[in-house]
Protein backbone atom coordinates (compact mmCIF):
# COMPACT_ATOMS: atom_id res chain seq x y z
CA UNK A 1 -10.01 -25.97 27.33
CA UNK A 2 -13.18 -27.90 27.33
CA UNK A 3 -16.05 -24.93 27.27
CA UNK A 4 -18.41 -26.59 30.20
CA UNK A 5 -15.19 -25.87 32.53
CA UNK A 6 -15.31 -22.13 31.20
CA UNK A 7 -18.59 -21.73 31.74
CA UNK A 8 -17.96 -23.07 34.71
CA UNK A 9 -15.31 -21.06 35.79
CA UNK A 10 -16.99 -18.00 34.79
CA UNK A 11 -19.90 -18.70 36.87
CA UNK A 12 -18.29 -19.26 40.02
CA UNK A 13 -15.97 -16.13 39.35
CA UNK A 14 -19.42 -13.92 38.81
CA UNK A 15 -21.11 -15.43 41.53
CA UNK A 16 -21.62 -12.23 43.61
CA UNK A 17 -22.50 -10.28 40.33
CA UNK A 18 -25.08 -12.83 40.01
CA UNK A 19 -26.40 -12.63 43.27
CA UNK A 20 -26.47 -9.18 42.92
CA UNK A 21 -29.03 -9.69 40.22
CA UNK A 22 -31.40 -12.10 41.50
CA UNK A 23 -31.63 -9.50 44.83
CA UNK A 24 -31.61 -6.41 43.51
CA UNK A 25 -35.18 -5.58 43.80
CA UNK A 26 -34.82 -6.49 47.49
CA UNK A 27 -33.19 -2.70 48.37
CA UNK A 28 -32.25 0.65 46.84
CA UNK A 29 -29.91 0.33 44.35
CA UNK A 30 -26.31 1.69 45.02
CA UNK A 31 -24.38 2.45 42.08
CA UNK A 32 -21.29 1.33 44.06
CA UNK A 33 -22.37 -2.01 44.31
CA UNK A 34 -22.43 -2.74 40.81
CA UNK A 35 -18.97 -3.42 39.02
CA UNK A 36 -17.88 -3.38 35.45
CA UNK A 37 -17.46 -6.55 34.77
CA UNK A 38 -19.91 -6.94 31.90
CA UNK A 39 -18.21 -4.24 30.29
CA UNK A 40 -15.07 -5.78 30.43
CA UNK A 41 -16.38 -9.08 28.63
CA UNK A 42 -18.23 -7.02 26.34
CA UNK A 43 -15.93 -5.11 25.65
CA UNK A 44 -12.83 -7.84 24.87
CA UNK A 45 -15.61 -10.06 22.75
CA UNK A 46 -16.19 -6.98 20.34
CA UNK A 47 -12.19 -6.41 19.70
CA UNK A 48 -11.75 -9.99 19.03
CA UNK A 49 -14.85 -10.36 16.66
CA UNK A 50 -13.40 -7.09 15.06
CA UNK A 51 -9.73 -8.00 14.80
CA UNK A 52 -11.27 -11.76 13.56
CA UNK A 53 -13.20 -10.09 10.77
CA UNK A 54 -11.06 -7.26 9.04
CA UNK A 55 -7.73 -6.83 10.94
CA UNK A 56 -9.13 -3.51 12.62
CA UNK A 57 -9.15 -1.98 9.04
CA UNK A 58 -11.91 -0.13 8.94
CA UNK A 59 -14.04 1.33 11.40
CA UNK A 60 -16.47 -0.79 12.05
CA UNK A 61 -15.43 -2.51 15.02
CA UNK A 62 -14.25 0.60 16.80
CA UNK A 63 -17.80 2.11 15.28
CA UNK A 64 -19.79 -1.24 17.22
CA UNK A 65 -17.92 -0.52 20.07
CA UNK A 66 -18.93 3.14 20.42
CA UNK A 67 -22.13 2.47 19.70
CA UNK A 68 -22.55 -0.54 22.37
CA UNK A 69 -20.74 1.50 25.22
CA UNK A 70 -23.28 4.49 24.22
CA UNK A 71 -26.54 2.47 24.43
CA UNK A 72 -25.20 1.19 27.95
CA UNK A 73 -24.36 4.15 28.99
CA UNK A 74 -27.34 5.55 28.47
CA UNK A 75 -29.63 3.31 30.00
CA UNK A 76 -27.60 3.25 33.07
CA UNK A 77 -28.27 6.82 33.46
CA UNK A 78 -31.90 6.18 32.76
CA UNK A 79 -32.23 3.98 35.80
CA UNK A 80 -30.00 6.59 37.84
CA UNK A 81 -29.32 9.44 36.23
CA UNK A 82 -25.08 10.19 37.26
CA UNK A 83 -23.67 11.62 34.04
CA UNK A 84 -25.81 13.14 31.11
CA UNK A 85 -26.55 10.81 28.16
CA UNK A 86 -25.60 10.62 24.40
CA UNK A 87 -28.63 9.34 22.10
CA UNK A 88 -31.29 8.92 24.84
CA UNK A 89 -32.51 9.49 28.42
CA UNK A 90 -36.29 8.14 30.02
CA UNK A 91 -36.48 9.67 33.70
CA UNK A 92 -37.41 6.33 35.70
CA UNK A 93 -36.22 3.72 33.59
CA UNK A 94 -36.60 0.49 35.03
CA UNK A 95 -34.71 -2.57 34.85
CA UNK A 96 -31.69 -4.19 36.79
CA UNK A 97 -28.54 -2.56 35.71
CA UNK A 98 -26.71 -5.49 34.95
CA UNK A 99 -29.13 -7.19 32.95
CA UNK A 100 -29.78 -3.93 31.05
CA UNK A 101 -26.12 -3.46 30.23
CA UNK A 102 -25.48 -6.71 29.11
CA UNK A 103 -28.89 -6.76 26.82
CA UNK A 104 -27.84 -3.17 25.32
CA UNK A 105 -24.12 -5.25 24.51
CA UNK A 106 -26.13 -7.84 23.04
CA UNK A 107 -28.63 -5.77 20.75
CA UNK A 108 -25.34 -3.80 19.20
CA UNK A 109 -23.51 -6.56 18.92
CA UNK A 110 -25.68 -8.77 17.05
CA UNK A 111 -26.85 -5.68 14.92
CA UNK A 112 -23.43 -5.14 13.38
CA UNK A 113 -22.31 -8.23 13.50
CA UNK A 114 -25.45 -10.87 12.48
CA UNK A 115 -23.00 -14.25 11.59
CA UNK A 116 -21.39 -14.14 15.29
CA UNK A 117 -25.12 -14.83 16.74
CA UNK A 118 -24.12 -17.86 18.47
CA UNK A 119 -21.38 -16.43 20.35
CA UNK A 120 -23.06 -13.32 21.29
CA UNK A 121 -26.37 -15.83 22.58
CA UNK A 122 -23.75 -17.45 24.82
CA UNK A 123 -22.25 -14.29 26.45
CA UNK A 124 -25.42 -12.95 26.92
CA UNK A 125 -26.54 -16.12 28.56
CA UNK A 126 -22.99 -16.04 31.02
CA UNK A 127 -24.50 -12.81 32.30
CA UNK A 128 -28.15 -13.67 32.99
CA UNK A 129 -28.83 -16.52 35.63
CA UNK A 130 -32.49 -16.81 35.20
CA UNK A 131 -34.72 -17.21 32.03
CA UNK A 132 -34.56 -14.02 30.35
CA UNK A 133 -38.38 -13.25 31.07
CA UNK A 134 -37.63 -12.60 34.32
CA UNK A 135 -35.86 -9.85 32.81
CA UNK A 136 -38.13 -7.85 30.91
CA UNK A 137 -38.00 -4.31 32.27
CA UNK A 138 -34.23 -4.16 31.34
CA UNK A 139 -34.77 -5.75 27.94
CA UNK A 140 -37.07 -3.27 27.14
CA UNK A 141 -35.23 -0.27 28.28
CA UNK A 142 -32.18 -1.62 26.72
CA UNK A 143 -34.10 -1.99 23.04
CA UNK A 144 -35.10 1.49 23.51
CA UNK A 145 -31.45 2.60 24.10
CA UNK A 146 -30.01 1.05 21.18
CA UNK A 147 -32.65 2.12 18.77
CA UNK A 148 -31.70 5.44 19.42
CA UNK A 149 -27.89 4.80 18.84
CA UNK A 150 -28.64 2.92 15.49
CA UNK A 151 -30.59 5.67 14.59
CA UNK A 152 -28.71 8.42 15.39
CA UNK A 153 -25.77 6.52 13.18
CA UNK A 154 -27.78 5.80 10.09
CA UNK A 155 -26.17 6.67 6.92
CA UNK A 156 -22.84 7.96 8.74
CA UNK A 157 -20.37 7.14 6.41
CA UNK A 158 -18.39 4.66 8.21
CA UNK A 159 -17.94 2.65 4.96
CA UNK A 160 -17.95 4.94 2.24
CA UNK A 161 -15.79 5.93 -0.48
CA UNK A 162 -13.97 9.42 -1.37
CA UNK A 163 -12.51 10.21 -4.30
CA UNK A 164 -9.12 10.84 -4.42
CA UNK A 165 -7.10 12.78 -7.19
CA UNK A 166 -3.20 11.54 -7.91
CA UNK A 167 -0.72 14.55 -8.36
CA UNK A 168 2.24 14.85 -10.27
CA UNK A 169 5.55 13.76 -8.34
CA UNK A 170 6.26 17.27 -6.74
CA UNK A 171 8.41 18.27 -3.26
CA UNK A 172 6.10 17.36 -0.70
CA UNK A 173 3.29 15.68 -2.51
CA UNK A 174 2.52 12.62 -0.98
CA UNK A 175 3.03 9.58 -4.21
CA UNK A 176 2.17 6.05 -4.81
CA UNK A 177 4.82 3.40 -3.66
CA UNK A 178 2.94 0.38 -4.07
CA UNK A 179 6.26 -2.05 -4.03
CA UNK A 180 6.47 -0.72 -0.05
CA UNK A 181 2.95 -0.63 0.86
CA UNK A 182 2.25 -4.15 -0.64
CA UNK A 183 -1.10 -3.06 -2.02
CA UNK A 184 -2.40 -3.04 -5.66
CA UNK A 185 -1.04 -0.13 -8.07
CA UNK A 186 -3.57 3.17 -7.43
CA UNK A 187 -4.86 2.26 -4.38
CA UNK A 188 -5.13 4.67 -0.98
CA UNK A 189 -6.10 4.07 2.79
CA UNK A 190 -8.59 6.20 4.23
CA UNK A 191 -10.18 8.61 1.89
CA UNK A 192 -13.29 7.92 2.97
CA UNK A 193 -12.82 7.83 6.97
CA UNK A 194 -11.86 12.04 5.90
CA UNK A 195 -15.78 12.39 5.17
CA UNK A 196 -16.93 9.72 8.07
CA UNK A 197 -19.98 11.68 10.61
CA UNK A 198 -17.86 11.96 14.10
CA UNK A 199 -19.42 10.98 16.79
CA UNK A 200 -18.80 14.19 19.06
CA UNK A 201 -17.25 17.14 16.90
CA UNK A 202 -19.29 19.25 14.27
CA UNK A 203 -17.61 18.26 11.45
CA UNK A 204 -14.43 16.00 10.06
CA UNK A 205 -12.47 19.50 9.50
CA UNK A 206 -13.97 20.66 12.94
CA UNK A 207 -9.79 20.96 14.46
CA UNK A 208 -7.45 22.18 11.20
CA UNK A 209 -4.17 21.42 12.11
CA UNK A 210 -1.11 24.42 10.61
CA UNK A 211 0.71 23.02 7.72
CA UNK A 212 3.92 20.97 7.46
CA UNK A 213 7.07 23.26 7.43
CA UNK A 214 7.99 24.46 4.10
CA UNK A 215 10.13 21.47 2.37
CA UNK A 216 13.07 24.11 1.76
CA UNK A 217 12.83 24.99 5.74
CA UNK A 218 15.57 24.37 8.61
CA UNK A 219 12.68 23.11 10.46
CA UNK A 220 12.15 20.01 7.49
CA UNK A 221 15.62 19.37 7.05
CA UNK A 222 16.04 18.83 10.86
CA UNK A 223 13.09 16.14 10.59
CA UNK A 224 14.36 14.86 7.35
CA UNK A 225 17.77 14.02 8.62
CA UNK A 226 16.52 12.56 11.67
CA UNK A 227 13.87 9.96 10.51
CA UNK A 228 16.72 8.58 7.61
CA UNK A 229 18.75 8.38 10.52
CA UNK A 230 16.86 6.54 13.34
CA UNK A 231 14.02 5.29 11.16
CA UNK A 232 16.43 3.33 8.95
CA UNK A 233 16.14 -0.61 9.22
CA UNK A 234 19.12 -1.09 10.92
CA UNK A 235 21.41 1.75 12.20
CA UNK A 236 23.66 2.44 15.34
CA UNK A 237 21.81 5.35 16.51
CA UNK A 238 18.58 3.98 17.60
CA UNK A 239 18.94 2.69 20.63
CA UNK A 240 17.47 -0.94 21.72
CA UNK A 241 14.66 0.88 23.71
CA UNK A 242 13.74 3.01 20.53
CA UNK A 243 13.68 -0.21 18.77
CA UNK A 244 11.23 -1.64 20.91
CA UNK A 245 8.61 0.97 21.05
CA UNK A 246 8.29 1.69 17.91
CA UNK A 247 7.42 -2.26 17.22
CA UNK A 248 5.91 -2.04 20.69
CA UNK A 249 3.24 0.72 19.78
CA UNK A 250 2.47 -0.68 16.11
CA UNK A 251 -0.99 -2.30 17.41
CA UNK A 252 -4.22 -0.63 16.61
CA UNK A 253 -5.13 2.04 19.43
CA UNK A 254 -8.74 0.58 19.33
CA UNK A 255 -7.10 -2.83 20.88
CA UNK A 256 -4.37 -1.47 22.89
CA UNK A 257 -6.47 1.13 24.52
CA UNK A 258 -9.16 -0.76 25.18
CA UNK A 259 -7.25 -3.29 26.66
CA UNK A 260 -5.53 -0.99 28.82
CA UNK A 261 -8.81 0.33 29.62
CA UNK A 262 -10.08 -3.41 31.38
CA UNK A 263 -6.99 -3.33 33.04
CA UNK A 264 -7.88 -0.05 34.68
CA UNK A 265 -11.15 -0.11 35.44
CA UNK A 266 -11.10 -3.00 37.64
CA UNK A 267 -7.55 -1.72 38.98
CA UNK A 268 -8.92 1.51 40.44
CA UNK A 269 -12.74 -0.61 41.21
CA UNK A 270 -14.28 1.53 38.83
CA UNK A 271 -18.67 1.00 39.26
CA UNK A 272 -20.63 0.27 36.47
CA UNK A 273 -22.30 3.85 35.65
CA UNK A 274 -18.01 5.28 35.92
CA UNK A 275 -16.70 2.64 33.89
CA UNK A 276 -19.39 2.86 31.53
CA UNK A 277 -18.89 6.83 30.96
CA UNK A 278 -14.98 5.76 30.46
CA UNK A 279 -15.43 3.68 27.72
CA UNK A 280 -17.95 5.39 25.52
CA UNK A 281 -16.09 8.60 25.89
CA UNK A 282 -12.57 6.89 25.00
CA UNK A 283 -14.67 4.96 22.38
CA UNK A 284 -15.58 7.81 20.86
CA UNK A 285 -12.68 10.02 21.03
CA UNK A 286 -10.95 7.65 19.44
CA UNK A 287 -13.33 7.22 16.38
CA UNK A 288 -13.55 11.10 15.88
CA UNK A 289 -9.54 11.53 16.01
CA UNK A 290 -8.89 9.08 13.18
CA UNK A 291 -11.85 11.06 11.20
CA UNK A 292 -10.41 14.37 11.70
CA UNK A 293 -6.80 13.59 11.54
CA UNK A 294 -7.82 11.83 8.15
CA UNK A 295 -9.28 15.27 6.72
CA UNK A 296 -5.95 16.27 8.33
CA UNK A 297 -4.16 13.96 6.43
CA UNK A 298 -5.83 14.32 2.74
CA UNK A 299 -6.37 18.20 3.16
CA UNK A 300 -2.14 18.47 3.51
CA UNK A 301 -1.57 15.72 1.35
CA UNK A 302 2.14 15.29 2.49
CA UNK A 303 4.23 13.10 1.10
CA UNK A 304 5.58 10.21 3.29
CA UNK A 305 9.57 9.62 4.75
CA UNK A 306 10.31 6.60 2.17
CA UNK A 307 9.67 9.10 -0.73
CA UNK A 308 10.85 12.06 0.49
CA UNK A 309 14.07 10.35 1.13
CA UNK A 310 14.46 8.45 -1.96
CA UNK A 311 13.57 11.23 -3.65
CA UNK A 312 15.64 14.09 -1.74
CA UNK A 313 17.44 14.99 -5.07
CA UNK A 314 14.70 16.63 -6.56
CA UNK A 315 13.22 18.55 -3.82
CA UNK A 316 15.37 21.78 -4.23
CA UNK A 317 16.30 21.89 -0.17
CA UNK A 318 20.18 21.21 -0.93
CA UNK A 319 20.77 19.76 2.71
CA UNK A 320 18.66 16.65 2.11
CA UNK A 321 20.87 14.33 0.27
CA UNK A 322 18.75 10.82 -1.29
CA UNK A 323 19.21 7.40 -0.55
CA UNK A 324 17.49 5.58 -3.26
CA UNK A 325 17.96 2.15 -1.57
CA UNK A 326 16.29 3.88 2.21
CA UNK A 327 14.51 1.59 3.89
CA UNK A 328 12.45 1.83 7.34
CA UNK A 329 12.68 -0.31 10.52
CA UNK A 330 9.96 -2.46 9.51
CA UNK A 331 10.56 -2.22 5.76
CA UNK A 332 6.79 -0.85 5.04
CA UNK A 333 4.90 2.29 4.76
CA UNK A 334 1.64 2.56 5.40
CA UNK A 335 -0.60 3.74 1.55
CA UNK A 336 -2.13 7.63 2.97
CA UNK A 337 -0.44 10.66 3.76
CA UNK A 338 1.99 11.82 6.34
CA UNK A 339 0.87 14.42 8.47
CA UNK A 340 -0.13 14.50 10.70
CA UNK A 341 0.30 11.24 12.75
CA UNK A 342 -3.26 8.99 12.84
CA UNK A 343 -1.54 6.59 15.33
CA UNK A 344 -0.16 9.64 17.86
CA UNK A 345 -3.55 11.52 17.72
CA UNK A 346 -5.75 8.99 18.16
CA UNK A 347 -3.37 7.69 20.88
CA UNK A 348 -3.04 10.97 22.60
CA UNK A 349 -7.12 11.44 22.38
CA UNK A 350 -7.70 8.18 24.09
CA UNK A 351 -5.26 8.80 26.51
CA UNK A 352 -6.31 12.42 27.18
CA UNK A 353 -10.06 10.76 28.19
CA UNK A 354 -8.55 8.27 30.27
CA UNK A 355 -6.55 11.17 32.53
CA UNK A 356 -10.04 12.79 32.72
CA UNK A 357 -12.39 9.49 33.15
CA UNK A 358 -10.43 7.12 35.29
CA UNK A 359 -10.47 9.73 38.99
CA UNK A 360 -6.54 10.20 39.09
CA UNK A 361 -5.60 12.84 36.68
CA UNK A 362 -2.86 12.75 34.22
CA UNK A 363 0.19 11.66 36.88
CA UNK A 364 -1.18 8.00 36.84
CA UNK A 365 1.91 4.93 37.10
CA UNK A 366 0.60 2.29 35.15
CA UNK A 367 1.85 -1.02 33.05
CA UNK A 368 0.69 -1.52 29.27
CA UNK A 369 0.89 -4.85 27.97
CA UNK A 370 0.99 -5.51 23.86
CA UNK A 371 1.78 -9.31 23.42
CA UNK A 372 2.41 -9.25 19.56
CA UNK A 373 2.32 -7.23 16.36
CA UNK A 374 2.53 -7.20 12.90
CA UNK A 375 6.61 -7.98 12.05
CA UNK A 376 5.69 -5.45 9.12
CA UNK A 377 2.54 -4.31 7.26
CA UNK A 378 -1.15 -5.74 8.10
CA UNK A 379 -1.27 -9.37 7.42
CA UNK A 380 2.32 -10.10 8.15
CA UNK A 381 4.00 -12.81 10.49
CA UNK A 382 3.20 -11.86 14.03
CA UNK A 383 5.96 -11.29 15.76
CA UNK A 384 6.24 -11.35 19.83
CA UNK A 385 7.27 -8.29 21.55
CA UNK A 386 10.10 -9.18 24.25
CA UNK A 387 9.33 -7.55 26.80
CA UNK A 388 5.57 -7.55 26.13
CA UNK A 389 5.04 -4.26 28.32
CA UNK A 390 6.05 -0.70 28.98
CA UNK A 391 5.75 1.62 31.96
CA UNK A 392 4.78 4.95 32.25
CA UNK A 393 4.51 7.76 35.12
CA UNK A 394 1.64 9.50 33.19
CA UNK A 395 -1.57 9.63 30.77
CA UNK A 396 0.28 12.09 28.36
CA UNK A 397 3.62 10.05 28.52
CA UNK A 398 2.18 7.45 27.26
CA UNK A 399 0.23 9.53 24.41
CA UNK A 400 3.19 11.43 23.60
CA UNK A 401 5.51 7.76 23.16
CA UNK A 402 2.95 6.41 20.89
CA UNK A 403 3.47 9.48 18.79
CA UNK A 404 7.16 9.50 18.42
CA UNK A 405 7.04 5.84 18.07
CA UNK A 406 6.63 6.19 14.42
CA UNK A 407 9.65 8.28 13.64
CA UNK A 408 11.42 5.28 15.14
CA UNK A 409 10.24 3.25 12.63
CA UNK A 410 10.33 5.28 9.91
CA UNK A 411 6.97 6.04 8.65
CA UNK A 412 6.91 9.65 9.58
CA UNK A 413 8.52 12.82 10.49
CA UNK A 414 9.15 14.44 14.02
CA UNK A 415 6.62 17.01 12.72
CA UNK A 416 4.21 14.40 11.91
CA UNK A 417 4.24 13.13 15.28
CA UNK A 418 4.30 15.97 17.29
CA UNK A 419 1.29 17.68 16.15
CA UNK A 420 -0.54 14.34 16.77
CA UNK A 421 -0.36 14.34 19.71
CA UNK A 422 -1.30 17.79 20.48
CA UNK A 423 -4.59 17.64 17.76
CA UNK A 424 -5.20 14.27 19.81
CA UNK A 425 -5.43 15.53 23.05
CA UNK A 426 -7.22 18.81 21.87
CA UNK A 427 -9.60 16.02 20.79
CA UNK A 428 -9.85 14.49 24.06
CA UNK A 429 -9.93 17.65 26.01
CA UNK A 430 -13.17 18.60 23.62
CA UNK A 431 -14.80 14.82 24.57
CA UNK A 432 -14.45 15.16 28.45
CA UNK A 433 -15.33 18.49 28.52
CA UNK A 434 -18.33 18.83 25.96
CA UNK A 435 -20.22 15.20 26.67
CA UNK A 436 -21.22 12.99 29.03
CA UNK A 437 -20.78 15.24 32.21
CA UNK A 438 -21.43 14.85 35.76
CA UNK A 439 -25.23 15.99 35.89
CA UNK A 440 -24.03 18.40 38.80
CA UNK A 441 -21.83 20.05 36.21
CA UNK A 442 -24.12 21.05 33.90
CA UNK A 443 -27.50 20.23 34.41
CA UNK A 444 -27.14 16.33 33.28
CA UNK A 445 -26.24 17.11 29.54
């Protein structure tokens, strides 16, 4: 499509939002009156810049996101204080809202992400009618904003490196298979996200999850059995639904859940201060639960289903029998431990904030929609997902699916699972109910 006819488009669509802007000085602002829009464009652009760049892979994307969601959330509440703020507050900020949230976008945006420039200048330019000095009060609060974000994230760790010490091939010990993972002999995923600064809790270790069972328990044999059983690339237990969710959920829970999150926000006419608090707070539960469930993951250092099973023979439990040629539903495992699950707890913590963020509680019927995923590891064929949605009567439905998902396709164990998605939505639970609260509920902080 030629881009003059989606400019175009777009500015005939926003047309009220616009005149919104030019008037606003003309009578009291109403937070009602101002929708979430510029979120939602915001919002997409940084998940496709992110995917575009690394595949999702590491945390910066879901890091920029955070980060841009904070800074507008916090200058929305300095021109009308609703909620209480993250990184900064100024009673009487000035500047129109709009304007303000789509400069704060901007300034995070093209921080983390200098080469993509152009594209940023032209979304910011979708979003603001006039020549941008008519705008100065919001571009100023929004500078102030973001400084305070950048700064409170300096030297955070997003990017660094842990060191990580191989064991000897034991029962339980999570081991190298390279020839699944497709990645280069003594590599490992996510050592360094274990030592990442969260954005809300204390500390990476802040939620310690209880161990694994015992590998000679009733309790591991049960989950054993199981995932060789309905995790195995083709068998005639799984049913065709299982099939499909476990494919289904295999997209990052930064995209999914942010996608789901547009979908919502102008389904339920979220304003621009609620949908705002919704997005940093889902932002940033999600960030924290892949940090924590990584200190999880390397503190426990359990050993994944395509070893254990291969290797069953040496693992003294005499009810696990091996299967040296075992293979899982999408014939890859992903290179980091086991347990617990980093896809069910960051799941459940993003949909734990949602059930608190969105105004209908956790008995919420709503449609997800993932297009197409990776047919196996990252960087694989894409493969379509027929049908490209999935239903659910509830916020922790939905968290709980995502979570069992993965015994489905083989990459971890009932136990796994399950306790992500309870340390998820005990990291969810501590997001809503520890940040950004109503300023009636405790004082604005």
């Amino acid at each position: 499509m030629n881009i003059s006819i989606q400019c175009l488009r777009r500015f005939f669509r926003l047309f009220p939002i616009y005149f919104l802007l030019l008037s606003c000085n003309d009578h009291q602002l109403r937070v009602e009156d101002y929708p979430p829009d510029v979120l939602n464009s915001w919002n997409r652009l940084i998940m496709e810049v992110a995917v575009e760049e690394d595949g999702l892979l590491t945390l910066k994307g879901l890091r920029t996101g955070s980060m841009m969601h904070i800074a507008i959330h916090d200058a929305l509440n300095s021109i009308a204080p609703i909620y209480g703020t993250y990184a900064f507050s100024e009673s009487n900020g000035q500047g129109d809202p709009l304007a303000t949230a789509a400069y704060a976008a901007y300034l995070v945006a093209t921080s983390q992400y200098p080469d993509k420039k152009n594209e940023f200048d032209a979304e910011l330019h979708l979003w603001l009618p006039d020549p941008e000095n008519a705008y100065s009060n919001a571009k100023a609060l929004a500078e102030k904003s973001v400084n305070a974000i950048l700064q409170n994230r300096q030297q955070d760790a997003w990017d660094g490196e842990a060191e990580y010490t191989w064991h000897p091939m034991a029962a339980g010990v999570y081991a190298e298979f390279n020839e699944h993972s497709g990645t280069p002999e003594g590599f490992i995923f996510g050592s360094g996200w274990a030592k990442a600064k969260p954005f809300m809790l204390p500390t990476p270790d802040h939620f310690r999850s209880p161990p694994p069972p015992d590998i000679q328990s009733e309790a591991y044999t049960k989950a054993f059995n199981e995932v060789k059983e309905v995790g195995s690339t083709q068998n005639a237990i799984r049913t065709r639904d299982q099939e499909h969710l476990a494919m289904w959920w295999k997209d990052f829970v930064e995209n999914s859940h942010n996608r789901l999150a547009r979908q919502l926000v102008l389904k339920e006419e979220l304003n621009l201060w609620e949908a705002a608090r919704l997005y940093a707070l889902m932002n940033m539960a999600v960030y924290d639960a892949y940090i924590n469930v990584f200190d999880n993951k390397f503190h426990y250092n359990h050993w994944r289903p395509y070893t254990a099973i291969r290797w069953a023979e040496n693992d003294e439990n005499p009810n696990t029998l091996a299967d040296l040629e075992w293979n899982n539903l999408h014939q890859h495992t992903y290179p980091f431990p086991s347990y617990p699950s980093a896809h069910g707890t960051a799941s459940s913590a993003a949909m734990e904030t949602l059930a608190h963020t969105l105004g209908k509680g956790n008995d919420y019927n709503f449609v997800m929609v993932t297009q197409e995923v990776d047919s196996a590891g990252p960087f694989s064929e894409k493969m379509e997902m027929h049908p490209p949605t999935r239903s659910f009567s509830s916020f922790t439905e939905a968290g709980l699916e995502a979570s069992l998902s993965r015994i489905y396709l083989g990459i971890h164990f009932r136990y796994d699972s399950e306790e992500g998605h309870r340390l998820g939505r005990e990291i969810g639970n501590y997001a809503v109910e520890n940040f950004l609260l109503p300023i009636k509920e405790k004082g604005g902080q």
